[in-house]
Protein backbone atom coordinates (compact mmCIF):
# COMPACT_ATOMS: atom_id res chain seq x y z
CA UNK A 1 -35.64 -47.96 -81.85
CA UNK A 2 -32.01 -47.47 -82.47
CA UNK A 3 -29.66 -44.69 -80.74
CA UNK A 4 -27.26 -42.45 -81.87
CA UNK A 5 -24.40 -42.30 -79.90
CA UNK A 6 -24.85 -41.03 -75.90
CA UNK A 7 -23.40 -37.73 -75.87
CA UNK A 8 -22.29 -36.11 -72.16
CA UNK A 9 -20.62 -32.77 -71.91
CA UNK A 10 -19.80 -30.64 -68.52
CA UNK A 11 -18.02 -27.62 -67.65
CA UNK A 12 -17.06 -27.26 -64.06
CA UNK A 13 -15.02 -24.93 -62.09
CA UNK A 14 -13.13 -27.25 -59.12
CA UNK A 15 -9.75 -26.02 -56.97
CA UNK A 16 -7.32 -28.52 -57.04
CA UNK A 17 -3.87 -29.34 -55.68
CA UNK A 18 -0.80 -28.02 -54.90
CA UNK A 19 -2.65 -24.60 -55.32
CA UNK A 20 -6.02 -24.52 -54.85
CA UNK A 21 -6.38 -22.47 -57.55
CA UNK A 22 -10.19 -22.23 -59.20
CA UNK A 23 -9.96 -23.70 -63.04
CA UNK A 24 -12.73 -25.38 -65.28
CA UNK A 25 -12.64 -27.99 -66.58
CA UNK A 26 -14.40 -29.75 -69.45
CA UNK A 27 -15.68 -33.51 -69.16
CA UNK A 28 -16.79 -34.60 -72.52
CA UNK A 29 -18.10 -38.48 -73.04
CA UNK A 30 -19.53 -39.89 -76.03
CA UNK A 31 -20.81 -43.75 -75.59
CA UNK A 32 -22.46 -46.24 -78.27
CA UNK A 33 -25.90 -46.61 -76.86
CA UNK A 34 -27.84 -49.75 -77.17
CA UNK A 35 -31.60 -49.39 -78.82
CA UNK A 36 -34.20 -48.33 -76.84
CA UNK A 37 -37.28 -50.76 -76.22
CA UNK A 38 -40.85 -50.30 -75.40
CA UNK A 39 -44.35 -50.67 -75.49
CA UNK A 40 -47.41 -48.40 -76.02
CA UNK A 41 -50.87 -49.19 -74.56
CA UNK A 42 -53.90 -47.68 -75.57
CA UNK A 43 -57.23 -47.65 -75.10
CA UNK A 44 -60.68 -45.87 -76.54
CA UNK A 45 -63.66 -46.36 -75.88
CA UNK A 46 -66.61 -43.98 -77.78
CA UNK A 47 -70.51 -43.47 -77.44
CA UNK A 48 -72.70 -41.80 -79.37
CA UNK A 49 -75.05 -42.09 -82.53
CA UNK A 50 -74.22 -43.94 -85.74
CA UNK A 51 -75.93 -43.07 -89.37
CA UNK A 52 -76.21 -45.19 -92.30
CA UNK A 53 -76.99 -45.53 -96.23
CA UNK A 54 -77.38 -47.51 -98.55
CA UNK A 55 -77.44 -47.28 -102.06
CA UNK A 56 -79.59 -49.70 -104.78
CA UNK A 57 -76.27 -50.62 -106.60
CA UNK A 58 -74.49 -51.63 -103.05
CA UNK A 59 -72.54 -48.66 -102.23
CA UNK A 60 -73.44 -47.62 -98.50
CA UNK A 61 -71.76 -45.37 -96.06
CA UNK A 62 -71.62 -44.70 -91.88
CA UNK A 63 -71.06 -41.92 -89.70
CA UNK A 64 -70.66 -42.38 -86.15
CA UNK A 65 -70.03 -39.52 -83.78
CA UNK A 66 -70.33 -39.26 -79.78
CA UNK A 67 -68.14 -38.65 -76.43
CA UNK A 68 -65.06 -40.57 -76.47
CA UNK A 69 -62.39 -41.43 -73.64
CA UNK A 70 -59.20 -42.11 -74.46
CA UNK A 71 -56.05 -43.73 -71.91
CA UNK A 72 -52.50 -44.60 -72.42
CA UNK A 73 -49.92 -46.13 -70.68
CA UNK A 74 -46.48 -47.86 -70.97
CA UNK A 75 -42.96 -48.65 -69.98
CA UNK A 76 -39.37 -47.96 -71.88
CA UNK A 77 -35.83 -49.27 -71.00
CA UNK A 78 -32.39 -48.37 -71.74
CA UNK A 79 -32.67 -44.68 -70.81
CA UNK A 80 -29.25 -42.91 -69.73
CA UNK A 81 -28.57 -41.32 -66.82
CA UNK A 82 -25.46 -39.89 -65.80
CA UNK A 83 -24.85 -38.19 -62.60
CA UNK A 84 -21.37 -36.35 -60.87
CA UNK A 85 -19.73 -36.24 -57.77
CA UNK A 86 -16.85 -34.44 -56.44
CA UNK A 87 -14.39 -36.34 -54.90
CA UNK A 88 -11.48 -35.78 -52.25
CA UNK A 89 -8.59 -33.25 -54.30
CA UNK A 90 -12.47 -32.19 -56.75
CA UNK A 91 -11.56 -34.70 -58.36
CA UNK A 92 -14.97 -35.70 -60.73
CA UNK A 93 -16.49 -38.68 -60.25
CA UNK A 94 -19.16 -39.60 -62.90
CA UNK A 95 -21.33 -42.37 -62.89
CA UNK A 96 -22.97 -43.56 -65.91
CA UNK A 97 -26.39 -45.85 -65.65
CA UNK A 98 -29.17 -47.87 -68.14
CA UNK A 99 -32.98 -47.40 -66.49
CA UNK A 100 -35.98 -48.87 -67.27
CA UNK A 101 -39.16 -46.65 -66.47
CA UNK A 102 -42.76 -46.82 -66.99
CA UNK A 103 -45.12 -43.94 -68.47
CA UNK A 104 -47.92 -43.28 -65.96
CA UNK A 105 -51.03 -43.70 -67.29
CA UNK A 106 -52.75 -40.58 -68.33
CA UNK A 107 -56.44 -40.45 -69.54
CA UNK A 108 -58.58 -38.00 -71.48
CA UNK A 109 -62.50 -37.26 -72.61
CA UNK A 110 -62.67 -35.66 -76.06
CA UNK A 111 -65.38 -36.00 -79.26
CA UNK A 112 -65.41 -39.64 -81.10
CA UNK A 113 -66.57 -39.58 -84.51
CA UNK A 114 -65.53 -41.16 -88.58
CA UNK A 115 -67.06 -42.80 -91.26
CA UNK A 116 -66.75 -45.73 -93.56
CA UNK A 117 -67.39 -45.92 -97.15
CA UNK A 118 -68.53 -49.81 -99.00
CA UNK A 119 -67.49 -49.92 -102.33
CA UNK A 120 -69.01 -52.77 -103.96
CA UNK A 121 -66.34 -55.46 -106.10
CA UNK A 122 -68.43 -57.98 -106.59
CA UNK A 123 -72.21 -59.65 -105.80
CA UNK A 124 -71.28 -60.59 -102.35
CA UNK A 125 -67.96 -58.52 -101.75
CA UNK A 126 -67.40 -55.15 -100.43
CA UNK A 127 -63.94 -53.17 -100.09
CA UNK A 128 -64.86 -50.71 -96.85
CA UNK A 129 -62.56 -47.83 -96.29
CA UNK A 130 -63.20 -45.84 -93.07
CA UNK A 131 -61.36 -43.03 -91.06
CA UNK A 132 -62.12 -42.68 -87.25
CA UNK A 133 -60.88 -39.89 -85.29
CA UNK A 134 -60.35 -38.96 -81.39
CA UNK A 135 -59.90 -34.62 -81.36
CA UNK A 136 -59.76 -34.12 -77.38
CA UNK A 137 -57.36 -32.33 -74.57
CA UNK A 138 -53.36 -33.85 -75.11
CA UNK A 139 -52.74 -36.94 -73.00
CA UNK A 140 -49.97 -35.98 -71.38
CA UNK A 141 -47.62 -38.78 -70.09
CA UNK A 142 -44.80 -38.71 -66.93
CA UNK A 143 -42.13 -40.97 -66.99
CA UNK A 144 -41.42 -42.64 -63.94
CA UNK A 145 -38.32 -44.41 -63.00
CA UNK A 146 -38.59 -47.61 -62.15
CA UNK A 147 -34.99 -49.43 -61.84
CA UNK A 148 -31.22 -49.80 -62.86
CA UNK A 149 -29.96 -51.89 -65.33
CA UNK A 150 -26.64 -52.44 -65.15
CA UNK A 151 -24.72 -53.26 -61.85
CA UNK A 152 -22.43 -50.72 -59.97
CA UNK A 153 -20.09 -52.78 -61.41
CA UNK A 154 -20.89 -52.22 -65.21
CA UNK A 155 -21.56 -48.62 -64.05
CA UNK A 156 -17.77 -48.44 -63.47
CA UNK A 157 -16.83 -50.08 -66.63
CA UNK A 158 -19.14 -47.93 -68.55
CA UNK A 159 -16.86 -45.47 -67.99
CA UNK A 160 -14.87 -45.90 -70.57
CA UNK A 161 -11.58 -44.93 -72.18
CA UNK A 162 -13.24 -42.01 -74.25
CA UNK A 163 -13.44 -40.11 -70.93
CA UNK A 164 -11.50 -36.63 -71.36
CA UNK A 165 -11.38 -33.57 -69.03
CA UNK A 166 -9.07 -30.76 -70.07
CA UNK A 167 -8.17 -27.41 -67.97
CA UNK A 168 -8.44 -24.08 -69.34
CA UNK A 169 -5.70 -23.26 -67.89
CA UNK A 170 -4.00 -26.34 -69.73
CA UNK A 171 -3.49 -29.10 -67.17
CA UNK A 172 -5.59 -32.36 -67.15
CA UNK A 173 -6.79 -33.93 -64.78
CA UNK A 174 -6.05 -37.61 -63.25
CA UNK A 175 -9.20 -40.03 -64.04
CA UNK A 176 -7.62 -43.46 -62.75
CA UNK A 177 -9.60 -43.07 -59.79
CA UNK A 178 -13.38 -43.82 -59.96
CA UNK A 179 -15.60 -45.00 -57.20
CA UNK A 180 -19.37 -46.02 -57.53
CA UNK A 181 -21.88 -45.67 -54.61
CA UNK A 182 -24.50 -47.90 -53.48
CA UNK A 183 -27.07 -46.62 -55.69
CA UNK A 184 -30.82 -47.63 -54.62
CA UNK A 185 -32.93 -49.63 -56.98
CA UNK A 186 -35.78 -47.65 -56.96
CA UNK A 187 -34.97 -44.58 -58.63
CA UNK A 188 -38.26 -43.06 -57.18
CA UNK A 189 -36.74 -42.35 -54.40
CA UNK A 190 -33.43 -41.40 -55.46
CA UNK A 191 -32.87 -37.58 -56.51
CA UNK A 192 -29.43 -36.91 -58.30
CA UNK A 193 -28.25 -34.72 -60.60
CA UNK A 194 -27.32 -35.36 -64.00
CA UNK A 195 -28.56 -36.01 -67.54
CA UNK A 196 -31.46 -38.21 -68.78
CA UNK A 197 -31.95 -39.51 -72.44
CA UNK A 198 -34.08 -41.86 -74.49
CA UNK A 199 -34.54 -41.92 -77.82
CA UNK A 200 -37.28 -43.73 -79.41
C-alpha cells in the first residue's frame, strides 16, 4: 500500500575540529517513500465432523467443526533501512537503503469449525450464506531480509538535499562529504545499526 513520507531523526554527541569539544547534534531526514508491495500466502486445512438439515420447504443448514492447521508465509519490498557511520573529523555518514524481505513461514494447530445457512429463491436455486472460523495460538511471523534494492550508487543519491544536522551549541555541520561502503547483498548476514520501516 501507499507510504507516508520516511521520517529519520538522530541525536548524537560527536567532538569535532579545531576543538574537540563534545556537542550534539541533530540529523533529521524526511524522504517521499515509494508504496510498499507484497503478497500473503495462506493455507488451512481442517478435519473433523460435519452436521446437516434439511427442511420440507428447502431451507437446510451445516455445521462442521474439527482440528484445524493453519500456515502463512510471504515476502514484502521497499522496506527502509537507514544506518550511520562516523567518519574521519565525526563527521556522520548515513546511508539510506530499499530491501526486499520475506516473512518466514510460521504454522499453527487450533479448532476448525462454521456453518452455512440455504435459503431457498426459487425451485432449483439456493442463496447459501456461511461463516467459517480458525480460533487457535497467533501465527507469529519473522521478517527476514533478503536483499538491497537500490545500488550504492542510488544509496548516495538518496541522500538528498533535505538532509539537516544542527549543533546545540549553534554550529552546523559540513555534509558535502558522503561515502557509501560495499554493502553485502544478503542482508542475513549483515548486522548494522539503524532504522527499519514498512508500512503496509
Amino acid at each position: 500500500g501507499d507510504n507516508g513520507p520516511y521520517s529519520v531523526s538522530l541525536l548524537y554527541t560527536a567532538m569535532q575540529p579545531p576543538d574537540f569539544v563534545p556537542r550534539q547534534f541533530r540529523y533529521e531526514r524526511q524522504t517521499a517513500w515509494p508504496a510498499t508491495q507484497g503478497s500473503l500466502r495462506q493455507l488451512e486445512i481442517g478435519l473433523g465432523g460435519v452436521g446437516r438439515w434439511q427442511s420440507s420447504r428447502g431451507f437446510g443448514a451445516t455445521g462442521y467443526a474439527g482440528l484445524g492447521y493453519l500456515r502463512l508465509s510471504g515476502e514484502t519490498q521497499s522496506l527502509a533501512y537507514t544506518s550511520f557511520h562516523l567518519g574521519g573529523h565525526s563527521v556522520l555518514f548515513p546511508e539510506q537503503y530499499r530491501l526486499s524481505a520475506t516473512l518466514t513461514p510460521s504454522s499453527t494447530w487450533g479448532l476448525n469449525a462454521g456453518g452455512e445457512l440455504d435459503i431457498p429463491v426459487a425451485s432449483s436455486l439456493s442463496v447459501v450464506v456461511g461463516y467459517r472460523a480458525f480460533v487457535g495460538r497467533a501465527a507469529r511471523l519473522s521478517v527476514r531480509l533478503d536483499s538491497i534494492l537500490n545500488d550504492r550508487g542510488q544509496a548516495a543519491a538518496d541522500r538528498g538535499a533535505e538532509n539537516d544536522q544542527r549543533s546545540t551549541g549553534g554550529g552546523r555541520e559540513d555534509q558535502d562529504r558522503i561515502r557509501i561502503d560495499a554493502v553485502t547483498r544478503d542482508t542475513r548476514s549483515r548486522q548494522a545499526a539503524g532504522f527499519i520501516e514498512g508500512a503496509g
